[in-house]
C-alpha atoms as a PDB file:
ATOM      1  CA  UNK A   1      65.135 148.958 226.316  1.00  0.00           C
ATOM      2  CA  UNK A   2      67.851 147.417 228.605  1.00  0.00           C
ATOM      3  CA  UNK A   3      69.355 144.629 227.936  1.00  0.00           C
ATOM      4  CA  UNK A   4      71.504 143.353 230.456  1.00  0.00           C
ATOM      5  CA  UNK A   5      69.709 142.329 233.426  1.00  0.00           C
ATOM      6  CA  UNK A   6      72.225 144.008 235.905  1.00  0.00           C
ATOM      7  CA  UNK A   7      71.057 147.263 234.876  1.00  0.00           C
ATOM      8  CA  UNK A   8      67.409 146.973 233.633  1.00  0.00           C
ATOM      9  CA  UNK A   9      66.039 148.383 236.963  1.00  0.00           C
ATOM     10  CA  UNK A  10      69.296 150.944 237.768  1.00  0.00           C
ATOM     11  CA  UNK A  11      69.559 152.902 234.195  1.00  0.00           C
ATOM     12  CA  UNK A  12      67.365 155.671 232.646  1.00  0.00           C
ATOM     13  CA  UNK A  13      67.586 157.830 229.320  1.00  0.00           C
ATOM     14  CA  UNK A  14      66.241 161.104 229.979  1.00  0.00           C
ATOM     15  CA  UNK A  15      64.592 163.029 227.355  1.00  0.00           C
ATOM     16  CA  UNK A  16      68.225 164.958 226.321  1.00  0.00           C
ATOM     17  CA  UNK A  17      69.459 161.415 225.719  1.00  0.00           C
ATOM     18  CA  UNK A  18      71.478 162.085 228.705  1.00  0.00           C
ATOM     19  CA  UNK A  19      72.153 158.244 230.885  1.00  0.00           C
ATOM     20  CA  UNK A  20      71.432 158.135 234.653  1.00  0.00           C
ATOM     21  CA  UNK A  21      72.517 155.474 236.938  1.00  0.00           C
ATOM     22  CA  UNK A  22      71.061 154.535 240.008  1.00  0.00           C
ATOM     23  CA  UNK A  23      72.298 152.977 243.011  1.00  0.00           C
ATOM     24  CA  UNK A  24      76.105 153.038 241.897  1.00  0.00           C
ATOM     25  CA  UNK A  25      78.592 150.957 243.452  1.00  0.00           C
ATOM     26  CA  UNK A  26      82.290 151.186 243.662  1.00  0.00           C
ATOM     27  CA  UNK A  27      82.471 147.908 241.179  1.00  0.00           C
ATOM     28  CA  UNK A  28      80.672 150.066 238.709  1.00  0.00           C
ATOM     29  CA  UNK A  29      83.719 151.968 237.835  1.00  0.00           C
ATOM     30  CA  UNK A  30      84.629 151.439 234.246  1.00  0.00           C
ATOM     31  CA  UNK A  31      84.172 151.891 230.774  1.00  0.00           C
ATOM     32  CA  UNK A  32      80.577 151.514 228.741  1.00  0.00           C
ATOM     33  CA  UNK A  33      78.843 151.877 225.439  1.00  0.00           C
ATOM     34  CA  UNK A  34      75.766 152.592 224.788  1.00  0.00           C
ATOM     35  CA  UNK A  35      73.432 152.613 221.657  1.00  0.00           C
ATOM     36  CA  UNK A  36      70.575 154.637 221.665  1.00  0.00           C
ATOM     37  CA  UNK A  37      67.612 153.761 219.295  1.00  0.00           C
ATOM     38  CA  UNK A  38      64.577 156.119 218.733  1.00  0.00           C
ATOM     39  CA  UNK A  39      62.286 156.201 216.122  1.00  0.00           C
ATOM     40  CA  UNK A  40      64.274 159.326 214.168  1.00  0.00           C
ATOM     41  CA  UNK A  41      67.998 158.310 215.077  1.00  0.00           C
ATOM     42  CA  UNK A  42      70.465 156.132 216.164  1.00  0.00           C
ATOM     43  CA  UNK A  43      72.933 157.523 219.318  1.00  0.00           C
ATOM     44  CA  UNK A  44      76.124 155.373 219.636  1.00  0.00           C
ATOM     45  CA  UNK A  45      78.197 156.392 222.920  1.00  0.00           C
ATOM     46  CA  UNK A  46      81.108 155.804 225.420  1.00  0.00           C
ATOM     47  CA  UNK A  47      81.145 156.387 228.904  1.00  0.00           C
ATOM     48  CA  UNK A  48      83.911 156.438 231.732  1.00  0.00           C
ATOM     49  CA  UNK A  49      82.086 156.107 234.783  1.00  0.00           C
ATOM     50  CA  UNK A  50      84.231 157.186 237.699  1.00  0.00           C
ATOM     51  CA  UNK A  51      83.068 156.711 241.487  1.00  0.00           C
ATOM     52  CA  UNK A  52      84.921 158.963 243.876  1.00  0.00           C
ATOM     53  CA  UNK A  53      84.309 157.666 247.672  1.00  0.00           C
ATOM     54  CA  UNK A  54      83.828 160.807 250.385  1.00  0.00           C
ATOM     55  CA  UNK A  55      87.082 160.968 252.385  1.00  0.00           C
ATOM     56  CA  UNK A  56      87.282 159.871 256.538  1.00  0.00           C
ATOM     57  CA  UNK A  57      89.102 161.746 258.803  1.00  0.00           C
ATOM     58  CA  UNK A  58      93.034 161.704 257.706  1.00  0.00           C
ATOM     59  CA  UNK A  59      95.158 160.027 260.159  1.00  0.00           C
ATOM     60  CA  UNK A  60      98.634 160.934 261.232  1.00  0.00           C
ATOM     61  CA  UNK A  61     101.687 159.329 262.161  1.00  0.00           C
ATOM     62  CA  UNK A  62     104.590 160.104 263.720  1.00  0.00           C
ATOM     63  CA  UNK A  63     107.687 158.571 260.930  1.00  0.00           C
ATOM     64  CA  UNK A  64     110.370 160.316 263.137  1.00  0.00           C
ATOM     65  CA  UNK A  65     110.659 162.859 266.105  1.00  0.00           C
ATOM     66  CA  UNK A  66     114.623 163.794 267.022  1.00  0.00           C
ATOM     67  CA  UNK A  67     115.314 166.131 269.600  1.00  0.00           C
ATOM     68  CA  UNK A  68     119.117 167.157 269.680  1.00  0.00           C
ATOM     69  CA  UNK A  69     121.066 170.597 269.895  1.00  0.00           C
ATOM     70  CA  UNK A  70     118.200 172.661 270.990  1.00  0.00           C
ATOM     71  CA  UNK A  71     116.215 171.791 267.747  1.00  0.00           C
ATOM     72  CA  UNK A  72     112.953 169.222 267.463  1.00  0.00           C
ATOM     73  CA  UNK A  73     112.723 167.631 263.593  1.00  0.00           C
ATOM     74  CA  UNK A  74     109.931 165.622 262.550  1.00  0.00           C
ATOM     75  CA  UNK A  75     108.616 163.741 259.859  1.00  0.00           C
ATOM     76  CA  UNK A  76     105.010 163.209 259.883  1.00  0.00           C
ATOM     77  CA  UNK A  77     102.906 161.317 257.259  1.00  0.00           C
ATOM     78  CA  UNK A  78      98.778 162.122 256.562  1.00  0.00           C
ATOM     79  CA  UNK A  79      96.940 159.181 255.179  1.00  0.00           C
ATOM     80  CA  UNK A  80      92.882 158.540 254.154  1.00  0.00           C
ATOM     81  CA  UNK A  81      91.675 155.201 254.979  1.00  0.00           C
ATOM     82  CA  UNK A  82      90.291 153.892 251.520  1.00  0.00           C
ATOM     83  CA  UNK A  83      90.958 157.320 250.140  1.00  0.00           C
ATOM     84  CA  UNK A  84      92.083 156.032 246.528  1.00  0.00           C
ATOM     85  CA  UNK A  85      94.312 157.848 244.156  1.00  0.00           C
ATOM     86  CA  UNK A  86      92.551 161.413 243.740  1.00  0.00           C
ATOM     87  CA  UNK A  87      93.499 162.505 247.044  1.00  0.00           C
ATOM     88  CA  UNK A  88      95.830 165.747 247.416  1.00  0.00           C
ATOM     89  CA  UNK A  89      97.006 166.441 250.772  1.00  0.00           C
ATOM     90  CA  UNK A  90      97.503 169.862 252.082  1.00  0.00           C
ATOM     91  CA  UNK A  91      99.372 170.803 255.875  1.00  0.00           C
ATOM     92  CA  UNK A  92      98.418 173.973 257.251  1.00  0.00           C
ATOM     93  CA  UNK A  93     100.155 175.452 260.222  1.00  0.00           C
ATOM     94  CA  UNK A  94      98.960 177.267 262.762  1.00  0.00           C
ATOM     95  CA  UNK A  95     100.819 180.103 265.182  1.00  0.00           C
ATOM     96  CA  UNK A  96     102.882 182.685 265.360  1.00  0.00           C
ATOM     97  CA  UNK A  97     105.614 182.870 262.243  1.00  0.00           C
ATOM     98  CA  UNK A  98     103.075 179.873 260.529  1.00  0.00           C
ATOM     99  CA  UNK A  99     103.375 179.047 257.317  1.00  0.00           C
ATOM    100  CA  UNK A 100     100.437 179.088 255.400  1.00  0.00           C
ATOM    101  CA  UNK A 101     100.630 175.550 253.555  1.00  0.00           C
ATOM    102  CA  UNK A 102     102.586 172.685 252.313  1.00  0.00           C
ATOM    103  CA  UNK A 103     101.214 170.430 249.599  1.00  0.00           C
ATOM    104  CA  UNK A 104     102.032 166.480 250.220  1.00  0.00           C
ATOM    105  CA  UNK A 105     101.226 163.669 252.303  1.00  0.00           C
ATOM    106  CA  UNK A 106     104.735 164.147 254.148  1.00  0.00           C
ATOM    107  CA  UNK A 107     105.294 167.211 256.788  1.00  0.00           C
ATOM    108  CA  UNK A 108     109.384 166.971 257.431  1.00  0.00           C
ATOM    109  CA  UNK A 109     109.762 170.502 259.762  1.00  0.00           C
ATOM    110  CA  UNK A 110     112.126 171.493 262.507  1.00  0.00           C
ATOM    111  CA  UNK A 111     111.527 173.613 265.877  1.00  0.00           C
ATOM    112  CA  UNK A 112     113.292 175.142 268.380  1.00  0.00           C
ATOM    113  CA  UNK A 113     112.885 173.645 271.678  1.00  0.00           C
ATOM    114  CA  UNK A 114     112.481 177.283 273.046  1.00  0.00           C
ATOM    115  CA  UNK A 115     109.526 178.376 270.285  1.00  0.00           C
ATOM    116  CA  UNK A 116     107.022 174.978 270.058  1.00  0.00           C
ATOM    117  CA  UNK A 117     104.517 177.280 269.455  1.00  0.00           C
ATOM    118  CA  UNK A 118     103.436 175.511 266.106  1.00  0.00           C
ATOM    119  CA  UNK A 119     100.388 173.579 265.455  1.00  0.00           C
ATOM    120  CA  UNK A 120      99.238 171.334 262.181  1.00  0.00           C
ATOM    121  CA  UNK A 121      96.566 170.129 260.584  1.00  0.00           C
ATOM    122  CA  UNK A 122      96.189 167.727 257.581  1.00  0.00           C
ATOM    123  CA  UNK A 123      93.426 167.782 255.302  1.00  0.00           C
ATOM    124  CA  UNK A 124      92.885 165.323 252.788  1.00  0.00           C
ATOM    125  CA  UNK A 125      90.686 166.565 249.457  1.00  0.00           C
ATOM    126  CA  UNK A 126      89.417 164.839 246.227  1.00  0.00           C
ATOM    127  CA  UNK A 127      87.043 165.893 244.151  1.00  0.00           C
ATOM    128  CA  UNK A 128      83.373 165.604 245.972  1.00  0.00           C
ATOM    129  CA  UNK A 129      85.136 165.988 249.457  1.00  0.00           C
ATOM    130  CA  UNK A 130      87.641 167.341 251.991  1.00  0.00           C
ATOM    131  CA  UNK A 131      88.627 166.044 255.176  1.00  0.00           C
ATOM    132  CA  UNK A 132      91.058 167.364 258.251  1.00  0.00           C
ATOM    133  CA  UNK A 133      92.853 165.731 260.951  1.00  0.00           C
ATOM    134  CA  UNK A 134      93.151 166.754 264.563  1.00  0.00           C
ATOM    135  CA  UNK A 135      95.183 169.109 265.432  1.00  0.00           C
ATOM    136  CA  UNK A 136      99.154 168.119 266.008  1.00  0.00           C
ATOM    137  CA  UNK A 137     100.476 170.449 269.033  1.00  0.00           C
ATOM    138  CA  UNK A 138     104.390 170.257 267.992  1.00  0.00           C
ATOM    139  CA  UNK A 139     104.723 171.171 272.024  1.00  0.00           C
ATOM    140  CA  UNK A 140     103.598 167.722 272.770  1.00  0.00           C
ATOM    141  CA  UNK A 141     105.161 166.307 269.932  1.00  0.00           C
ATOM    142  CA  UNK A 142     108.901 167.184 270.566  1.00  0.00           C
ATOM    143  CA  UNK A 143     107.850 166.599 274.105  1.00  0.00           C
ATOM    144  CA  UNK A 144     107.449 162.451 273.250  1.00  0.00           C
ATOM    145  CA  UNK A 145     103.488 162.770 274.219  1.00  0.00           C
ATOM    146  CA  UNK A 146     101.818 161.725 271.542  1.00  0.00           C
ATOM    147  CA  UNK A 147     102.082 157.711 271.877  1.00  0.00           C
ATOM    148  CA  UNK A 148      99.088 156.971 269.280  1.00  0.00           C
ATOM    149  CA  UNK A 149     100.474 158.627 266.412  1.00  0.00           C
ATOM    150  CA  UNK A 150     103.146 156.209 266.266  1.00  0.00           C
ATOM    151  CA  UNK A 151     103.486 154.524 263.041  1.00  0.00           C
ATOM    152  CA  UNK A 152     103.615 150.987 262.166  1.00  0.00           C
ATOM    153  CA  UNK A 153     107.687 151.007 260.976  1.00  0.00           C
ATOM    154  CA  UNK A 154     108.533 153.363 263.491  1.00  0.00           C
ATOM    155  CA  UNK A 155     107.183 151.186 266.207  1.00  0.00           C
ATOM    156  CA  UNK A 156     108.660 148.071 264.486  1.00  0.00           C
ATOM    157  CA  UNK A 157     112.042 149.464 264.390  1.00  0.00           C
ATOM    158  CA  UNK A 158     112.111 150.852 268.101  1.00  0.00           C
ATOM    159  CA  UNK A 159     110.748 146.932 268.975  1.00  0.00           C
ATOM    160  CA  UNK A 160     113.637 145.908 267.313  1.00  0.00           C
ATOM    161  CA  UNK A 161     116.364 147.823 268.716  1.00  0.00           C
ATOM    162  CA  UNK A 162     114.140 147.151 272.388  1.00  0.00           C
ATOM    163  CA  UNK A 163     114.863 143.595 271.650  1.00  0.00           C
ATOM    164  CA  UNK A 164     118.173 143.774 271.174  1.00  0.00           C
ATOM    165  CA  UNK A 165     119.397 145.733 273.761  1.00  0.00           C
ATOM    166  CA  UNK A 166     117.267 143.747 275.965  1.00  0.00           C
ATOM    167  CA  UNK A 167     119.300 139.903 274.844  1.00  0.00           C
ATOM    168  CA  UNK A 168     122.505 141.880 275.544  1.00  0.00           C
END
């Protein structure tokens, strides 16, 4: 028998004693006990119930592109939206000389302007799921041509500088 009336219609035992939950939410993460009453035995037990969300696409923004001295750097950041705190992020590039992988939300690389052969991808994984972005062509990158991957601070600082050169 259930007791509490938010799960009376959601929560089974199976024959094992095992617990199964239906229709889980995200506000059922947390901590339970349950007791377990049969006519042979009594079953006391704790539960951590976890719910891990399926990731979106990752997004990508641009922190920082500098070209100078024949060299393109960049700092690019991967994000999930609502991804939560189980997500590792992996960048995988792609082309000749490419380095397999780099673990972390943050890419920081350099290019020559002669050899912008390099793509990237991000993909974003957690436990039930795994995610990639579109591909970043560092061509177009390093070229300034890739206006939507602007991030928020990055566009707030070159508002800020626009703004003040413009008063002078």
């Amino acid at each position: 028998m259930v007791t509490a009336p938010k799960w009376k219609d959601r929560l089974k035992v199976t024959k094992s004693y095992s617990l199964q939950v239906s229709n889980l939410t995200m506000e059922d993460t947390g901590s339970y006990s349950v007791q377990i009453v049969t006519k042979t035995s009594t079953v006391f037990s704790s539960y951590t119930l976890r719910i891990i969300r399926q990731l979106r696409r990752p997004q990508i923004a641009v922190d920082s592109v500098i070209s100078e001295n024949g060299t393109c750097h960049a700092t690019l950041r991967c994000s999930v939206e609502e991804g939560g705190e189980n997500v590792i992020y992996q960048w995988t590039s792609m082309g000749p000389g490419a380095i397999v992988s780099q673990e972390g939300s943050i890419l920081s690389d350099s290019w020559s302007l002669d050899d912008l052969d390099q793509n990237y991808a991000c993909t974003a994984m957690n436990p039930v799921s795994n995610s990639t972005s579109s591909l970043i062509f560092v061509k177009q990158l390093c070229a300034g041509n890739w206006p939507l991957l602007v991030s928020p601070r990055l566009l707030g600082n070159a508002l800020t500088s626009f703004r003040r050169s413009w008063r002078k």
